[in-house]
PDB file of N, CA and C in Angstrom:
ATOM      1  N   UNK A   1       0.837  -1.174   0.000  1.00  0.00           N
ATOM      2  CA  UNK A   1       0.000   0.000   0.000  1.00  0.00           C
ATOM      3  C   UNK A   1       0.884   1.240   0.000  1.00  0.00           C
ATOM      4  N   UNK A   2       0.397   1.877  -0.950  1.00  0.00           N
ATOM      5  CA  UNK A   2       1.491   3.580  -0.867  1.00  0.00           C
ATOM      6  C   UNK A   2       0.903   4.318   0.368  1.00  0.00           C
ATOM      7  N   UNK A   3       1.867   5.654  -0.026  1.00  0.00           N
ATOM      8  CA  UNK A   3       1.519   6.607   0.817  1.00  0.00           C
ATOM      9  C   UNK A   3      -0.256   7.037   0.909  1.00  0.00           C
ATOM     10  N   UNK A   4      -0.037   7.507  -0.205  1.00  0.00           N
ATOM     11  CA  UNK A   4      -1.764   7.737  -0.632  1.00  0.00           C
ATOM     12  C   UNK A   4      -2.581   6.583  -0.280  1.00  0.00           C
ATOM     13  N   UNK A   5      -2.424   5.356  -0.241  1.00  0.00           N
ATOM     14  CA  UNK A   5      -3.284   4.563   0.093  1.00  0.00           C
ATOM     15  C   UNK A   5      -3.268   4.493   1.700  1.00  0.00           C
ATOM     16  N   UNK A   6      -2.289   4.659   2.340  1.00  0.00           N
ATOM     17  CA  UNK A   6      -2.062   4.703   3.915  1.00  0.00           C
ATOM     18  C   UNK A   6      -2.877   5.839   4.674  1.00  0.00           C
ATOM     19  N   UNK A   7      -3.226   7.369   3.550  1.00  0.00           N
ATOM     20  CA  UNK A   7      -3.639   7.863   4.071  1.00  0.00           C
ATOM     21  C   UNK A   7      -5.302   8.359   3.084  1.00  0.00           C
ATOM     22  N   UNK A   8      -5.878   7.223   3.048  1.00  0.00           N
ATOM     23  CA  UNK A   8      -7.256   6.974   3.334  1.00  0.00           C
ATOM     24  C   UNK A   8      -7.381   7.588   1.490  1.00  0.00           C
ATOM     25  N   UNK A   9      -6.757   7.248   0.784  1.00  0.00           N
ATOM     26  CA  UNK A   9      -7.173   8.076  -0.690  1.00  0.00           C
ATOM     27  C   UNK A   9      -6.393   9.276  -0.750  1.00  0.00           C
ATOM     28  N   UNK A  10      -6.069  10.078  -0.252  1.00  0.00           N
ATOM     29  CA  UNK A  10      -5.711  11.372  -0.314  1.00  0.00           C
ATOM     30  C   UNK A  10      -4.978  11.657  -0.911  1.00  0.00           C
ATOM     31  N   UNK A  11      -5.091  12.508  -1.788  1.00  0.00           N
ATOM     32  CA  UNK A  11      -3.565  12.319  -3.175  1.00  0.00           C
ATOM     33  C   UNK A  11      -2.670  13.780  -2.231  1.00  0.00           C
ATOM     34  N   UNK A  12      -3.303  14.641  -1.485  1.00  0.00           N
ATOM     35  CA  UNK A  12      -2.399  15.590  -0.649  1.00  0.00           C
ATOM     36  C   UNK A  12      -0.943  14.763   0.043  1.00  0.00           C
ATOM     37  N   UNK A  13      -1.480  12.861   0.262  1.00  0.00           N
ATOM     38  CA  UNK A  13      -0.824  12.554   1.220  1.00  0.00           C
ATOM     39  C   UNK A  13      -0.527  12.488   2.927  1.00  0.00           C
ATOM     40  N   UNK A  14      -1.822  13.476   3.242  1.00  0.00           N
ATOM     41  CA  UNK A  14      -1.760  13.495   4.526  1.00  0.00           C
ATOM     42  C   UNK A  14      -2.476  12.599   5.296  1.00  0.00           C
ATOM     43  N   UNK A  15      -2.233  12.540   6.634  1.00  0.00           N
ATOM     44  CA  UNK A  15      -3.263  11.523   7.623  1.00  0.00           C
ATOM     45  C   UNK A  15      -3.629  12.418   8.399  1.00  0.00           C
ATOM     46  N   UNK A  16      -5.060  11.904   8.335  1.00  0.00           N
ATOM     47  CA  UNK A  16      -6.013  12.759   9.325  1.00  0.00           C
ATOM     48  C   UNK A  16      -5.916  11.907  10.599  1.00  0.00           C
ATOM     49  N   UNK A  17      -5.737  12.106  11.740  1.00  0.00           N
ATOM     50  CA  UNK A  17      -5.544  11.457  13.156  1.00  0.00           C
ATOM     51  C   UNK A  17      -6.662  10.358  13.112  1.00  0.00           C
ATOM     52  N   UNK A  18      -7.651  10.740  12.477  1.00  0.00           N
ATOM     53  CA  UNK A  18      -8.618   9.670  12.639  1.00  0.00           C
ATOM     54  C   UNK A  18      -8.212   8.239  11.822  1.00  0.00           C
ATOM     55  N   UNK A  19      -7.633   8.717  10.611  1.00  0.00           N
ATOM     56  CA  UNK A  19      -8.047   7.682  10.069  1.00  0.00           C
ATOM     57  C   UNK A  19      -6.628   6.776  10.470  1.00  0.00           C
ATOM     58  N   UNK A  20      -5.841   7.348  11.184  1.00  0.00           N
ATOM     59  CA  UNK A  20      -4.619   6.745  11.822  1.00  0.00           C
ATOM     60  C   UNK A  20      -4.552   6.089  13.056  1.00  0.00           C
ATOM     61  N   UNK A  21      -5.870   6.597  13.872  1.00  0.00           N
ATOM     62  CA  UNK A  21      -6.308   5.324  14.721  1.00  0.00           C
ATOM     63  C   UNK A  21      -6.866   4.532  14.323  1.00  0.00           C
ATOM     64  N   UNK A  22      -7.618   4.623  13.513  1.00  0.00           N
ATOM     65  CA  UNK A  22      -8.678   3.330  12.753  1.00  0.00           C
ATOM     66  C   UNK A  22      -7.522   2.617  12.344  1.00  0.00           C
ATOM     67  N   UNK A  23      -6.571   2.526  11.587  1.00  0.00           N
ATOM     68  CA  UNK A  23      -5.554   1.773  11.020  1.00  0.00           C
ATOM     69  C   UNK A  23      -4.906   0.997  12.381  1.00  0.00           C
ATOM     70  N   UNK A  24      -4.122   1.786  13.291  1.00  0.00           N
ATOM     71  CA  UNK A  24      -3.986   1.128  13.986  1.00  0.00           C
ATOM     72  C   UNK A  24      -4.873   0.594  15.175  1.00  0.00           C
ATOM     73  N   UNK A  25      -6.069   0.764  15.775  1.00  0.00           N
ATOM     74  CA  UNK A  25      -6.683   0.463  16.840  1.00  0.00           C
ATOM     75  C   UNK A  25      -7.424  -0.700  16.402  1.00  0.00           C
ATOM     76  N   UNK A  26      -7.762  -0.998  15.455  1.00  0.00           N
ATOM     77  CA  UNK A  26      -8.765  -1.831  14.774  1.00  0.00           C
ATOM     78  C   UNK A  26      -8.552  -3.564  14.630  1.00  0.00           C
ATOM     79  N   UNK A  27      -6.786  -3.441  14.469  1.00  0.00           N
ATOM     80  CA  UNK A  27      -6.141  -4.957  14.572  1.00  0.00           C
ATOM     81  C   UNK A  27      -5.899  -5.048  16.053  1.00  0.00           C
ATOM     82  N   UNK A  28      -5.943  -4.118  16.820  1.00  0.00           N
ATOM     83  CA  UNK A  28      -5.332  -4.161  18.264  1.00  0.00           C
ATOM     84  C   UNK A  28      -6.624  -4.480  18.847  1.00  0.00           C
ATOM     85  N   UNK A  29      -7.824  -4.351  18.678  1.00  0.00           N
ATOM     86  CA  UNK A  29      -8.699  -4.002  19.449  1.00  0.00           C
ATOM     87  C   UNK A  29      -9.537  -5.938  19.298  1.00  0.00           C
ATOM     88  N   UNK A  30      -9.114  -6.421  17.787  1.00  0.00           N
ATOM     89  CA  UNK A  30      -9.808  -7.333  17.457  1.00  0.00           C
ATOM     90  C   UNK A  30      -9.238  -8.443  17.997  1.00  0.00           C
ATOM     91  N   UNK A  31      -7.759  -8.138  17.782  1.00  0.00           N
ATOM     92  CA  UNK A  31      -6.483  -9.280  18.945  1.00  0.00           C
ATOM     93  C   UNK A  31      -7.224  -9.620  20.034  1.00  0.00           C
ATOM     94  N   UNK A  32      -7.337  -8.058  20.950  1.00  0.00           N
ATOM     95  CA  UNK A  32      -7.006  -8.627  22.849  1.00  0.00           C
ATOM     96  C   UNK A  32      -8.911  -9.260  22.617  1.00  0.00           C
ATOM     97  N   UNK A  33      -9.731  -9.119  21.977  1.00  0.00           N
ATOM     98  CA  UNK A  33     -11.210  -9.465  21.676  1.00  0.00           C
ATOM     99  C   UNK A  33     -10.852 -11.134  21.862  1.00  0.00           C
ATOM    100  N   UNK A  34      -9.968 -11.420  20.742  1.00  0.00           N
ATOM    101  CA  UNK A  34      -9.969 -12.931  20.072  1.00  0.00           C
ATOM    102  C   UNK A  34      -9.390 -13.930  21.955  1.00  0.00           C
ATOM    103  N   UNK A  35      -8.058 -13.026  22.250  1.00  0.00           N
ATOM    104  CA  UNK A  35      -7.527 -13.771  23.264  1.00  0.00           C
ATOM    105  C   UNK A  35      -8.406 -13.388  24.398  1.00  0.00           C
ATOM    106  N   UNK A  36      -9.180 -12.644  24.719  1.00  0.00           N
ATOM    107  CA  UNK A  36     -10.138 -12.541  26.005  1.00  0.00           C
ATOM    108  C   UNK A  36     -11.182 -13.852  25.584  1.00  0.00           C
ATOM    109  N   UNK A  37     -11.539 -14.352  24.495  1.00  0.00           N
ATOM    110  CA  UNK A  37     -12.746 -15.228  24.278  1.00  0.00           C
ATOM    111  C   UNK A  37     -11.842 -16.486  24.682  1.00  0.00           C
ATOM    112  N   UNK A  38     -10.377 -16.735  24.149  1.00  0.00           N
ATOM    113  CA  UNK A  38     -10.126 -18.043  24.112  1.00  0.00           C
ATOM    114  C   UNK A  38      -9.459 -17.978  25.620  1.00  0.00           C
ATOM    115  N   UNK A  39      -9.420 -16.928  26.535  1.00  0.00           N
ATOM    116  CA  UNK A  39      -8.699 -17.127  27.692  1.00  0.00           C
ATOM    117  C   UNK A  39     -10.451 -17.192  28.767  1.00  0.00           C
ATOM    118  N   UNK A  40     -11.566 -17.090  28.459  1.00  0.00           N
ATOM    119  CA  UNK A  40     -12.617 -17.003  29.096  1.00  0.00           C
ATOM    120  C   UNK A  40     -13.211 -18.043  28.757  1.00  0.00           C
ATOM    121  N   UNK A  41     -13.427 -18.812  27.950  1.00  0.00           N
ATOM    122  CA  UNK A  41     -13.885 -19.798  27.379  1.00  0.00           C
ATOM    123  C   UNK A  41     -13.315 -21.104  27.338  1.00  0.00           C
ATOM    124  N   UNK A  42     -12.534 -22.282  28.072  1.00  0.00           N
ATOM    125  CA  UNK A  42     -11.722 -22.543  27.765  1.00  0.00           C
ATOM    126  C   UNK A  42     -12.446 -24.131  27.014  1.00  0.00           C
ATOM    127  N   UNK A  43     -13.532 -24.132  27.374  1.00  0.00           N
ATOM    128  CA  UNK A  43     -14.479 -25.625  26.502  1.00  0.00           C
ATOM    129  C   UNK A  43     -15.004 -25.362  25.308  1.00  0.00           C
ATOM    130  N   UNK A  44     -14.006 -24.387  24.631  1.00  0.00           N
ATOM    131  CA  UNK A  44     -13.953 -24.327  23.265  1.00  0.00           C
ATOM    132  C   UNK A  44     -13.545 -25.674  22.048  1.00  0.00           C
ATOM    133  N   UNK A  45     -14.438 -26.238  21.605  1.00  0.00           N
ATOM    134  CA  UNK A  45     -13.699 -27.202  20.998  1.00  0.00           C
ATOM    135  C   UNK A  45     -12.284 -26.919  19.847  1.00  0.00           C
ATOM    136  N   UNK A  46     -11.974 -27.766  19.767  1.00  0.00           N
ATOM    137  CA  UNK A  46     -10.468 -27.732  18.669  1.00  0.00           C
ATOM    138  C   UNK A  46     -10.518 -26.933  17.615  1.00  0.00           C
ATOM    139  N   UNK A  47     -11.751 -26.871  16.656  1.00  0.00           N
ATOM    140  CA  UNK A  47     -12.013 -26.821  15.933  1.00  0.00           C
ATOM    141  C   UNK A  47     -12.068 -25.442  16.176  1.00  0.00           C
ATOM    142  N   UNK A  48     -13.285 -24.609  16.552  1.00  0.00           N
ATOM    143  CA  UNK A  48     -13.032 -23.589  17.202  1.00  0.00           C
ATOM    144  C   UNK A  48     -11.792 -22.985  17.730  1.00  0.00           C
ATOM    145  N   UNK A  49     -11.017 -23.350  18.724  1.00  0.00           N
ATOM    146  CA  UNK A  49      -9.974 -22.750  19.049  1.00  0.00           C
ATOM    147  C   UNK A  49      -8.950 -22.464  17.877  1.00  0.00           C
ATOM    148  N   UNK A  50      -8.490 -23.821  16.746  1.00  0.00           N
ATOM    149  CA  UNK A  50      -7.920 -23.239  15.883  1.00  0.00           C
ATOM    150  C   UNK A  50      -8.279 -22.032  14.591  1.00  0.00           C
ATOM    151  N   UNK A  51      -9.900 -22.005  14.586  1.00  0.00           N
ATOM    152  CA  UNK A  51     -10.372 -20.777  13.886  1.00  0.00           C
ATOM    153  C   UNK A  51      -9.954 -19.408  14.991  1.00  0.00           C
ATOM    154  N   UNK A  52     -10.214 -19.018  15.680  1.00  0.00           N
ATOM    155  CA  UNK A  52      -9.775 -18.145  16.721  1.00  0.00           C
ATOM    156  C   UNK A  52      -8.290 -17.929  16.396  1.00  0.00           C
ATOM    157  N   UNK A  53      -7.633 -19.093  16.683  1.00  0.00           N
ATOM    158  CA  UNK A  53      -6.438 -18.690  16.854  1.00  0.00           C
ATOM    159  C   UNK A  53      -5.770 -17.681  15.141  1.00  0.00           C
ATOM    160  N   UNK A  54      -6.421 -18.620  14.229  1.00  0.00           N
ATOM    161  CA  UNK A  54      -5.649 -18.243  12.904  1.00  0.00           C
ATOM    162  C   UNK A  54      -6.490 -16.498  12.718  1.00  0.00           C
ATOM    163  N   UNK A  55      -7.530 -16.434  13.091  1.00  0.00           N
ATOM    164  CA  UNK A  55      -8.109 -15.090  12.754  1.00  0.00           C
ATOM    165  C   UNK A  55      -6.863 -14.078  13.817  1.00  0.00           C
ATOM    166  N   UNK A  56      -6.539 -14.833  14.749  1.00  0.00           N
ATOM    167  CA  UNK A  56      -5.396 -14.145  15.829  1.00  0.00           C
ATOM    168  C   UNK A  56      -4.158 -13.713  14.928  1.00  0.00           C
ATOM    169  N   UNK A  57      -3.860 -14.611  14.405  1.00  0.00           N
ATOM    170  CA  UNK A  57      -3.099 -14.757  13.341  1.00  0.00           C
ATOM    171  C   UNK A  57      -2.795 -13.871  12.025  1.00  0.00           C
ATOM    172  N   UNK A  58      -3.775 -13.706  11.276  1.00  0.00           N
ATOM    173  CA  UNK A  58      -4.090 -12.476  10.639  1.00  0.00           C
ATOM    174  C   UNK A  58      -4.094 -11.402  10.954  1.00  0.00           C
ATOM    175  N   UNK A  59      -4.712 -11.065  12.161  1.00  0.00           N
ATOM    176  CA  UNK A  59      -4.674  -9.911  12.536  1.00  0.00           C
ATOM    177  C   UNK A  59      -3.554  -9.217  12.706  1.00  0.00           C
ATOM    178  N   UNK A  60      -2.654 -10.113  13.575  1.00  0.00           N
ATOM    179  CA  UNK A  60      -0.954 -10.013  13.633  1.00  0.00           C
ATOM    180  C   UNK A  60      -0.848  -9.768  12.301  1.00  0.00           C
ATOM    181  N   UNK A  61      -1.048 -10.294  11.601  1.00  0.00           N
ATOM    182  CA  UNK A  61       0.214  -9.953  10.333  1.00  0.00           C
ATOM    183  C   UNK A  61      -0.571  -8.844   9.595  1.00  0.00           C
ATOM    184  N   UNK A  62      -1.710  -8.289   9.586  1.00  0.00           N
ATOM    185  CA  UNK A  62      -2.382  -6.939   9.699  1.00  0.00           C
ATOM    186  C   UNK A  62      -1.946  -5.761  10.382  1.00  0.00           C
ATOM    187  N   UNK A  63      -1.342  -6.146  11.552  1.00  0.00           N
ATOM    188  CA  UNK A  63      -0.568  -5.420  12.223  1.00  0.00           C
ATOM    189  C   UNK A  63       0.397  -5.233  11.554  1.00  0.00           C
ATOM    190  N   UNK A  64       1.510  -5.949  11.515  1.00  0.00           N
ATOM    191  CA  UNK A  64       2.365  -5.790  10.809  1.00  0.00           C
ATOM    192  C   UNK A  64       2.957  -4.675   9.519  1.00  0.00           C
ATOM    193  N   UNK A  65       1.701  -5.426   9.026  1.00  0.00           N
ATOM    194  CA  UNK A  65       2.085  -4.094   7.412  1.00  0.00           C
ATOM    195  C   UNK A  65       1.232  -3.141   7.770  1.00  0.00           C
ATOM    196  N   UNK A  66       0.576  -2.527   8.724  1.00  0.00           N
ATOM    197  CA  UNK A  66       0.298  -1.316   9.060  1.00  0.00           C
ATOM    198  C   UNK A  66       0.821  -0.781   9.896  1.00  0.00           C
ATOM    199  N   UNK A  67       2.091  -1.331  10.374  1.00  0.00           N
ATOM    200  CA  UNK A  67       3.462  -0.589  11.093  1.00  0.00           C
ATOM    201  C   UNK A  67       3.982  -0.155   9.925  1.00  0.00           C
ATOM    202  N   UNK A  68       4.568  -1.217   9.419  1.00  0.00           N
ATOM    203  CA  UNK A  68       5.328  -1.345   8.014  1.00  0.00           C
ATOM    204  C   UNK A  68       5.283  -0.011   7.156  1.00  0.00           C
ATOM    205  N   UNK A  69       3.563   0.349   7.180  1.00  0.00           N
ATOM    206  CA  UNK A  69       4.003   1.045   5.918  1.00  0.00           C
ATOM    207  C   UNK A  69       3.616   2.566   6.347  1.00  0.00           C
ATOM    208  N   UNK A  70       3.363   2.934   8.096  1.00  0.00           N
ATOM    209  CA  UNK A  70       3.587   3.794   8.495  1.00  0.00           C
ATOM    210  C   UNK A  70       4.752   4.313   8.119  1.00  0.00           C
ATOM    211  N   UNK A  71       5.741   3.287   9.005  1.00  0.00           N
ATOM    212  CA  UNK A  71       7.117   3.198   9.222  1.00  0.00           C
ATOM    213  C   UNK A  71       7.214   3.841   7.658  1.00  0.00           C
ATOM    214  N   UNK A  72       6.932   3.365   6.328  1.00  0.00           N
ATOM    215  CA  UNK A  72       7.277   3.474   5.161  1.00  0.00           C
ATOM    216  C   UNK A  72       7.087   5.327   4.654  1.00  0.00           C
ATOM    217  N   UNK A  73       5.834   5.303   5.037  1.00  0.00           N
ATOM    218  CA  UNK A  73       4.753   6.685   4.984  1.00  0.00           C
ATOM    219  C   UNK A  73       5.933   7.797   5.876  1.00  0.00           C
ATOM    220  N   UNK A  74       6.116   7.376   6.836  1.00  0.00           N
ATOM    221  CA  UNK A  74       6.788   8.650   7.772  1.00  0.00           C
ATOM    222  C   UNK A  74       8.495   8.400   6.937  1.00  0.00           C
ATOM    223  N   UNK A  75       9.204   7.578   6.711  1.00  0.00           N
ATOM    224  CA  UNK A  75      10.082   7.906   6.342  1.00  0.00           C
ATOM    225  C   UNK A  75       9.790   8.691   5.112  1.00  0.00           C
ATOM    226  N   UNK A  76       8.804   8.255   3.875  1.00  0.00           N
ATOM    227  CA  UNK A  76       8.810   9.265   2.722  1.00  0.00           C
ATOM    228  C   UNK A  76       8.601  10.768   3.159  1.00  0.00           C
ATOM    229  N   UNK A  77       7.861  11.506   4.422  1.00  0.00           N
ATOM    230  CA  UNK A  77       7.556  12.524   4.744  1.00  0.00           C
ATOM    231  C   UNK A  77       8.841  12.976   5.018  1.00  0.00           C
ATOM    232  N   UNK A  78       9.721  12.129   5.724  1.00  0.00           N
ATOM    233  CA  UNK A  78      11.000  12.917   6.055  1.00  0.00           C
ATOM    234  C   UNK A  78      11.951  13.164   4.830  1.00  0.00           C
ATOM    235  N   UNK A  79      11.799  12.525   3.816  1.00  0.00           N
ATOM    236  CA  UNK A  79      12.425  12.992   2.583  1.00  0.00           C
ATOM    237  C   UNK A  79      12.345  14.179   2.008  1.00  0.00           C
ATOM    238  N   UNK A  80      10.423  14.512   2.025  1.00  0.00           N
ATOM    239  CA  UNK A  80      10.210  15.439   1.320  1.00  0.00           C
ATOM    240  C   UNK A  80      10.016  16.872   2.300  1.00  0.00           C
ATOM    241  N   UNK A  81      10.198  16.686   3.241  1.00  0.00           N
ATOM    242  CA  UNK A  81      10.645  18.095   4.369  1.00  0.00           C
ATOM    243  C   UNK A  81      11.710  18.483   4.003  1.00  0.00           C
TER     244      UNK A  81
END
């Protein structure tokens, strides 16, 4: 995802605070969700627990490239300052 795509369409390039918590709060929020069910629940069958876990899973790596391409986004800003 580019810059412009990181920041919600915007061909200016900028991030509006909002849409920079939504990016990040959204994989964070769905994580501690997934591990509060499988740490409250524990007569979850197998089957179940491994759907849980892999949606856990995704999310992490959702995380990931929306560090990533912060990380990516803020270094291009420091170029063009």
């Amino acid at each position: 995802m580019t810059g412009t795509e990181l920041a919600g369409g915007r061909t200016d390039g900028r991030l509006s605070y909002e849409e920079l918590e939504h990016e990040l709060k959204t994989p964070l929020t769905t994580i501690r969700s997934l591990a509060e069910i499988l740490h409250d629940f524990p007569d979850l069958s197998d089957e179940e627990r491994r759907l849980f876990l892999e949606r856990l899973s995704d999310e992490n790596r959702r995380m990931a490239e929306v560090v990533e391409r912060l990380l990516g986004y803020l270094a291009l800003q420091r170029m063009v300052i």
